[in-house]
Protein backbone atom coordinates (compact mmCIF):
# COMPACT_ATOMS: atom_id res chain seq x y z
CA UNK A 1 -3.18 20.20 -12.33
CA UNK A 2 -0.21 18.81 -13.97
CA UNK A 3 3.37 18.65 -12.29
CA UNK A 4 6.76 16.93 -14.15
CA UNK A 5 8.90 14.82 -12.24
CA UNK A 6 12.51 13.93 -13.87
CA UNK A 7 11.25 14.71 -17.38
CA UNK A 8 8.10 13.10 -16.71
CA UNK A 9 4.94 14.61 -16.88
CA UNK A 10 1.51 13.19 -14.16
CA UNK A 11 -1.69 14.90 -13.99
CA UNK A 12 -3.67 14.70 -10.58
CA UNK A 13 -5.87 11.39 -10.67
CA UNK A 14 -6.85 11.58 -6.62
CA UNK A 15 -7.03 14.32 -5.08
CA UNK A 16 -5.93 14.47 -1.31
CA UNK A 17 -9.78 14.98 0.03
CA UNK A 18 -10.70 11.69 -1.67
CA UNK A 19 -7.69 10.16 0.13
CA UNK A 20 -8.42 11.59 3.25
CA UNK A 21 -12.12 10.58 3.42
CA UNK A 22 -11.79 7.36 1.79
CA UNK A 23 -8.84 6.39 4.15
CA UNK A 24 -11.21 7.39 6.99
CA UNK A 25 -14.17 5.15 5.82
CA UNK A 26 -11.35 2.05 5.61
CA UNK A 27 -10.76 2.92 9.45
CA UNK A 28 -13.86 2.64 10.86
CA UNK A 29 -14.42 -0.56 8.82
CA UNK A 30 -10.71 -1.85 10.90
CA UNK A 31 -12.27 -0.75 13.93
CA UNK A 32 -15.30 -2.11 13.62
CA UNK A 33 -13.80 -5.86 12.21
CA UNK A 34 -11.14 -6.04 15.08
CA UNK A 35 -12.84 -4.42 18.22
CA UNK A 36 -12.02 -7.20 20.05
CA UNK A 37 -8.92 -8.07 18.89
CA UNK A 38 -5.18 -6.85 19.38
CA UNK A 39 -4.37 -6.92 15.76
CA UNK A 40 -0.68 -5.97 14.16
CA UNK A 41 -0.49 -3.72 11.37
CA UNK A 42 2.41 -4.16 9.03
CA UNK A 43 3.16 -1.53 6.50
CA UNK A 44 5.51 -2.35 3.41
CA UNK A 45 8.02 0.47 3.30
CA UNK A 46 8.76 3.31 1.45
CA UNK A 47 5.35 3.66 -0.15
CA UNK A 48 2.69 3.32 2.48
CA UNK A 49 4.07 5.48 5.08
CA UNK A 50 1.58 8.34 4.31
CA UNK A 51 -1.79 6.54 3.77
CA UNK A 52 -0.33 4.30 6.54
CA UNK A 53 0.07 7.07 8.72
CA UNK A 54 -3.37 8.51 7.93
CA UNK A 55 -5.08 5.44 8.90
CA UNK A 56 -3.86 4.68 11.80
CA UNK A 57 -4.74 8.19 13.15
CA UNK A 58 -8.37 6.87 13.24
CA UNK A 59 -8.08 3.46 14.83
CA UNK A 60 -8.97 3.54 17.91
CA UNK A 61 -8.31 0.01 19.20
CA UNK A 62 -5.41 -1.24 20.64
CA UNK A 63 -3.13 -2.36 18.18
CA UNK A 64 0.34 -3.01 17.31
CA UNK A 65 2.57 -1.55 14.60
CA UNK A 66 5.50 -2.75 12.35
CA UNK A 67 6.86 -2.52 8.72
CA UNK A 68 9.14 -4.51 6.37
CA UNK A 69 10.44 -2.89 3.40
CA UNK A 70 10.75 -4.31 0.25
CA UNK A 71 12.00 -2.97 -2.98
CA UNK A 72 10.59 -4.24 -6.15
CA UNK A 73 10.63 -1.11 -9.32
CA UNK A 74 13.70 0.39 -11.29
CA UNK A 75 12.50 3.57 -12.36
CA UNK A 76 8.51 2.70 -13.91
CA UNK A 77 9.52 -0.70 -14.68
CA UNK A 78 8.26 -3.75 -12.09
CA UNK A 79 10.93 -6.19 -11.88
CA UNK A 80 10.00 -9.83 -11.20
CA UNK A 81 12.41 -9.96 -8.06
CA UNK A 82 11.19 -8.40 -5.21
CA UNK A 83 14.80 -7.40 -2.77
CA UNK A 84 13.97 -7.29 1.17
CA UNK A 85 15.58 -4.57 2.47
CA UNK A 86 13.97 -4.64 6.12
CA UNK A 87 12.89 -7.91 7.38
CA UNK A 88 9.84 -8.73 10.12
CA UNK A 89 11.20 -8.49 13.25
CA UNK A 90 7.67 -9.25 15.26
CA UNK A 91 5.76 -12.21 16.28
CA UNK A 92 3.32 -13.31 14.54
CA UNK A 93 2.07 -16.63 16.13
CA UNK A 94 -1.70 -16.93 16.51
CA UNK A 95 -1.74 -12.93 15.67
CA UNK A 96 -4.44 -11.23 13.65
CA UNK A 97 -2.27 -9.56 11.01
CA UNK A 98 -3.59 -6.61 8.41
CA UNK A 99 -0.82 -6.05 5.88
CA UNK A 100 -1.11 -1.92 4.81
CA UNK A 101 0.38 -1.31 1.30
CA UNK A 102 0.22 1.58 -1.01
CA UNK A 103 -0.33 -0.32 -4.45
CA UNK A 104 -0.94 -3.63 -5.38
CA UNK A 105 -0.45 -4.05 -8.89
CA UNK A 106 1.65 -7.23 -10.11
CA UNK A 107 1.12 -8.33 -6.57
CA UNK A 108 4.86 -9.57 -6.44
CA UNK A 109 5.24 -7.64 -3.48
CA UNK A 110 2.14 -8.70 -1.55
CA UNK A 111 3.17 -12.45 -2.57
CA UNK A 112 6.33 -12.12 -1.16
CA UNK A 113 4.44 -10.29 1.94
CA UNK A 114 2.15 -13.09 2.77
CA UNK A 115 4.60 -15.31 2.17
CA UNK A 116 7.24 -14.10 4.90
CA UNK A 117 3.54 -13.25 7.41
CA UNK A 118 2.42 -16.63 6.40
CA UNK A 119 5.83 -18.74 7.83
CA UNK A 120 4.74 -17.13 11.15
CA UNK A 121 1.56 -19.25 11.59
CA UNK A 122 -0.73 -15.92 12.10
CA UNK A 123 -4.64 -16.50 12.85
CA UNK A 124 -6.02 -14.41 9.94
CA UNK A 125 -4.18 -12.34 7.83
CA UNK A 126 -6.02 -8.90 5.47
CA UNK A 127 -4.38 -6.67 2.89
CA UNK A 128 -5.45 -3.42 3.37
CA UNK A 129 -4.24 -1.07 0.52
CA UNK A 130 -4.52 2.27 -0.94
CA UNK A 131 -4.72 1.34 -4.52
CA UNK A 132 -5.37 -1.67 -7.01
CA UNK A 133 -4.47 -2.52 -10.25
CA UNK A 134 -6.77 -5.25 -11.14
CA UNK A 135 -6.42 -5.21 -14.18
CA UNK A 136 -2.42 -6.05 -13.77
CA UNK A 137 -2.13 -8.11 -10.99
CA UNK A 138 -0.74 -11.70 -11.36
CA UNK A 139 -1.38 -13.66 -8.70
CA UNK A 140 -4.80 -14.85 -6.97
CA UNK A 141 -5.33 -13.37 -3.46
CA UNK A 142 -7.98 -13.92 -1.65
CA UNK A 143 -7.61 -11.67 1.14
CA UNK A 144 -7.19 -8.53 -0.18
CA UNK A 145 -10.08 -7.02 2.06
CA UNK A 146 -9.60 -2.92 2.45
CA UNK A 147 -9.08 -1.12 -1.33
CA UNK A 148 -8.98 2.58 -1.40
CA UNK A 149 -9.43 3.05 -4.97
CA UNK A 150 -9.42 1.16 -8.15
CA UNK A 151 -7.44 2.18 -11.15
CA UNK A 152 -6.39 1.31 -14.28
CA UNK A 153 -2.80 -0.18 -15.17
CA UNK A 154 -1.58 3.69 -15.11
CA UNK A 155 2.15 4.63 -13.40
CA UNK A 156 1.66 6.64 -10.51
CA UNK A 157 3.13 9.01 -8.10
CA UNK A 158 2.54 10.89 -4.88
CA UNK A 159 1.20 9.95 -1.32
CA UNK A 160 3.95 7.61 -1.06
CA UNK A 161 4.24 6.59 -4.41
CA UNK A 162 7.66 7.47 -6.21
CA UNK A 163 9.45 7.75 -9.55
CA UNK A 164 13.32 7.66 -9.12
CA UNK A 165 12.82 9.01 -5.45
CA UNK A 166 10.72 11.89 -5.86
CA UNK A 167 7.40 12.58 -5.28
CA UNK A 168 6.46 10.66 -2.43
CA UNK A 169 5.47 13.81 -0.49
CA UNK A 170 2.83 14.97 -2.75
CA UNK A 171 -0.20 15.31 -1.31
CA UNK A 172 -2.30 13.56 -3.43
CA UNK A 173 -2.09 10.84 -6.45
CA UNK A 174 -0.95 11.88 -9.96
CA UNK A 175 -0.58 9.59 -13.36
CA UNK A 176 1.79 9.71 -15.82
CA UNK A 177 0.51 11.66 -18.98
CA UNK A 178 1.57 9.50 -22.00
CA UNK A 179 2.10 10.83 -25.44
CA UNK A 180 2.10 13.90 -24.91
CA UNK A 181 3.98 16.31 -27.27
């Protein structure tokens, strides 16, 4: 299935039944690592709002919830700067802290993440995260622990992912079709 966003053109990639029992599998792994634990989950606004939502539908421990938001793209491009447009606002002291993004793929995001969870002097912190660029990240993290799905350096939209603003609703992931005539 193929669907054009502002002149742009994506073909499905992951469809929303791989999300949904993929997503599922990463829960019971957060259940099972933190059963004894009162862990806080921190999403990074806009894009992880739906996978972030469908996880924590299956966690069944007690837990906490909060989000920063951070803006780091103009359009498809990845700037260097990452802007924070909602700060942390809970504490983190002695806390076990899973960060939930949508996609890590220059990883100036998640740096700038762990850096602002890090100043709170949290016990453990894991990155939990739909998908993963490896092959464009460019930083070393070590505690990038829950991955969704691999993929290659590929823009992408859908499930919370955007391009100018739309298509974050879409119910599944699509990538942008190059070359095409």
């Amino acid at each position: 299935m193929k669907i054009t966003i502002d002149q742009k053109n994506f073909e499905l990639m992951i469809d929303y039944h791989q999300i949904k029992k993929r997503t599922r599998l990463i829960s019971i792994q957060l259940n099972v690592t933190y059963e004894n634990q009162y862990p806080v989950f921190i999403g990074v606004l806009n894009g992880c709002f739906m996978f972030m939502a469908d996880l924590m539908k299956h966690i069944t421990i007690p837990c906490e919830i909060s989000f920063v938001k951070l803006a780091s793209y103009n359009g498809t491009v990845q700037q260097s700067q990452v802007n924070e447009l909602i700060g942390l606002e809970t504490d983190l002291k002695d806390r076990e802290v899973v960060i939930v993004e949508d996609i890590i793929d220059s990883g100036n995001s998640l740096k700038h993440t762990l850096d602002l969870v890090n100043a709170h002097q949290p016990a453990s912190v894991a990155v939990c995260t739909l998908l993963l660029k490896p092959g464009a990240v460019l930083h070393q993290f070590d505690n990038i622990a829950y991955v969704g799905f691999e993929i290659a350096n590929d823009f992408v939209v859908g499930y919370g992912l955007d391009y100018n603003g739309a298509g974050r609703t879409l119910p599944a992931v699509y990538r942008e079709l190059k070359n095409e005539k």
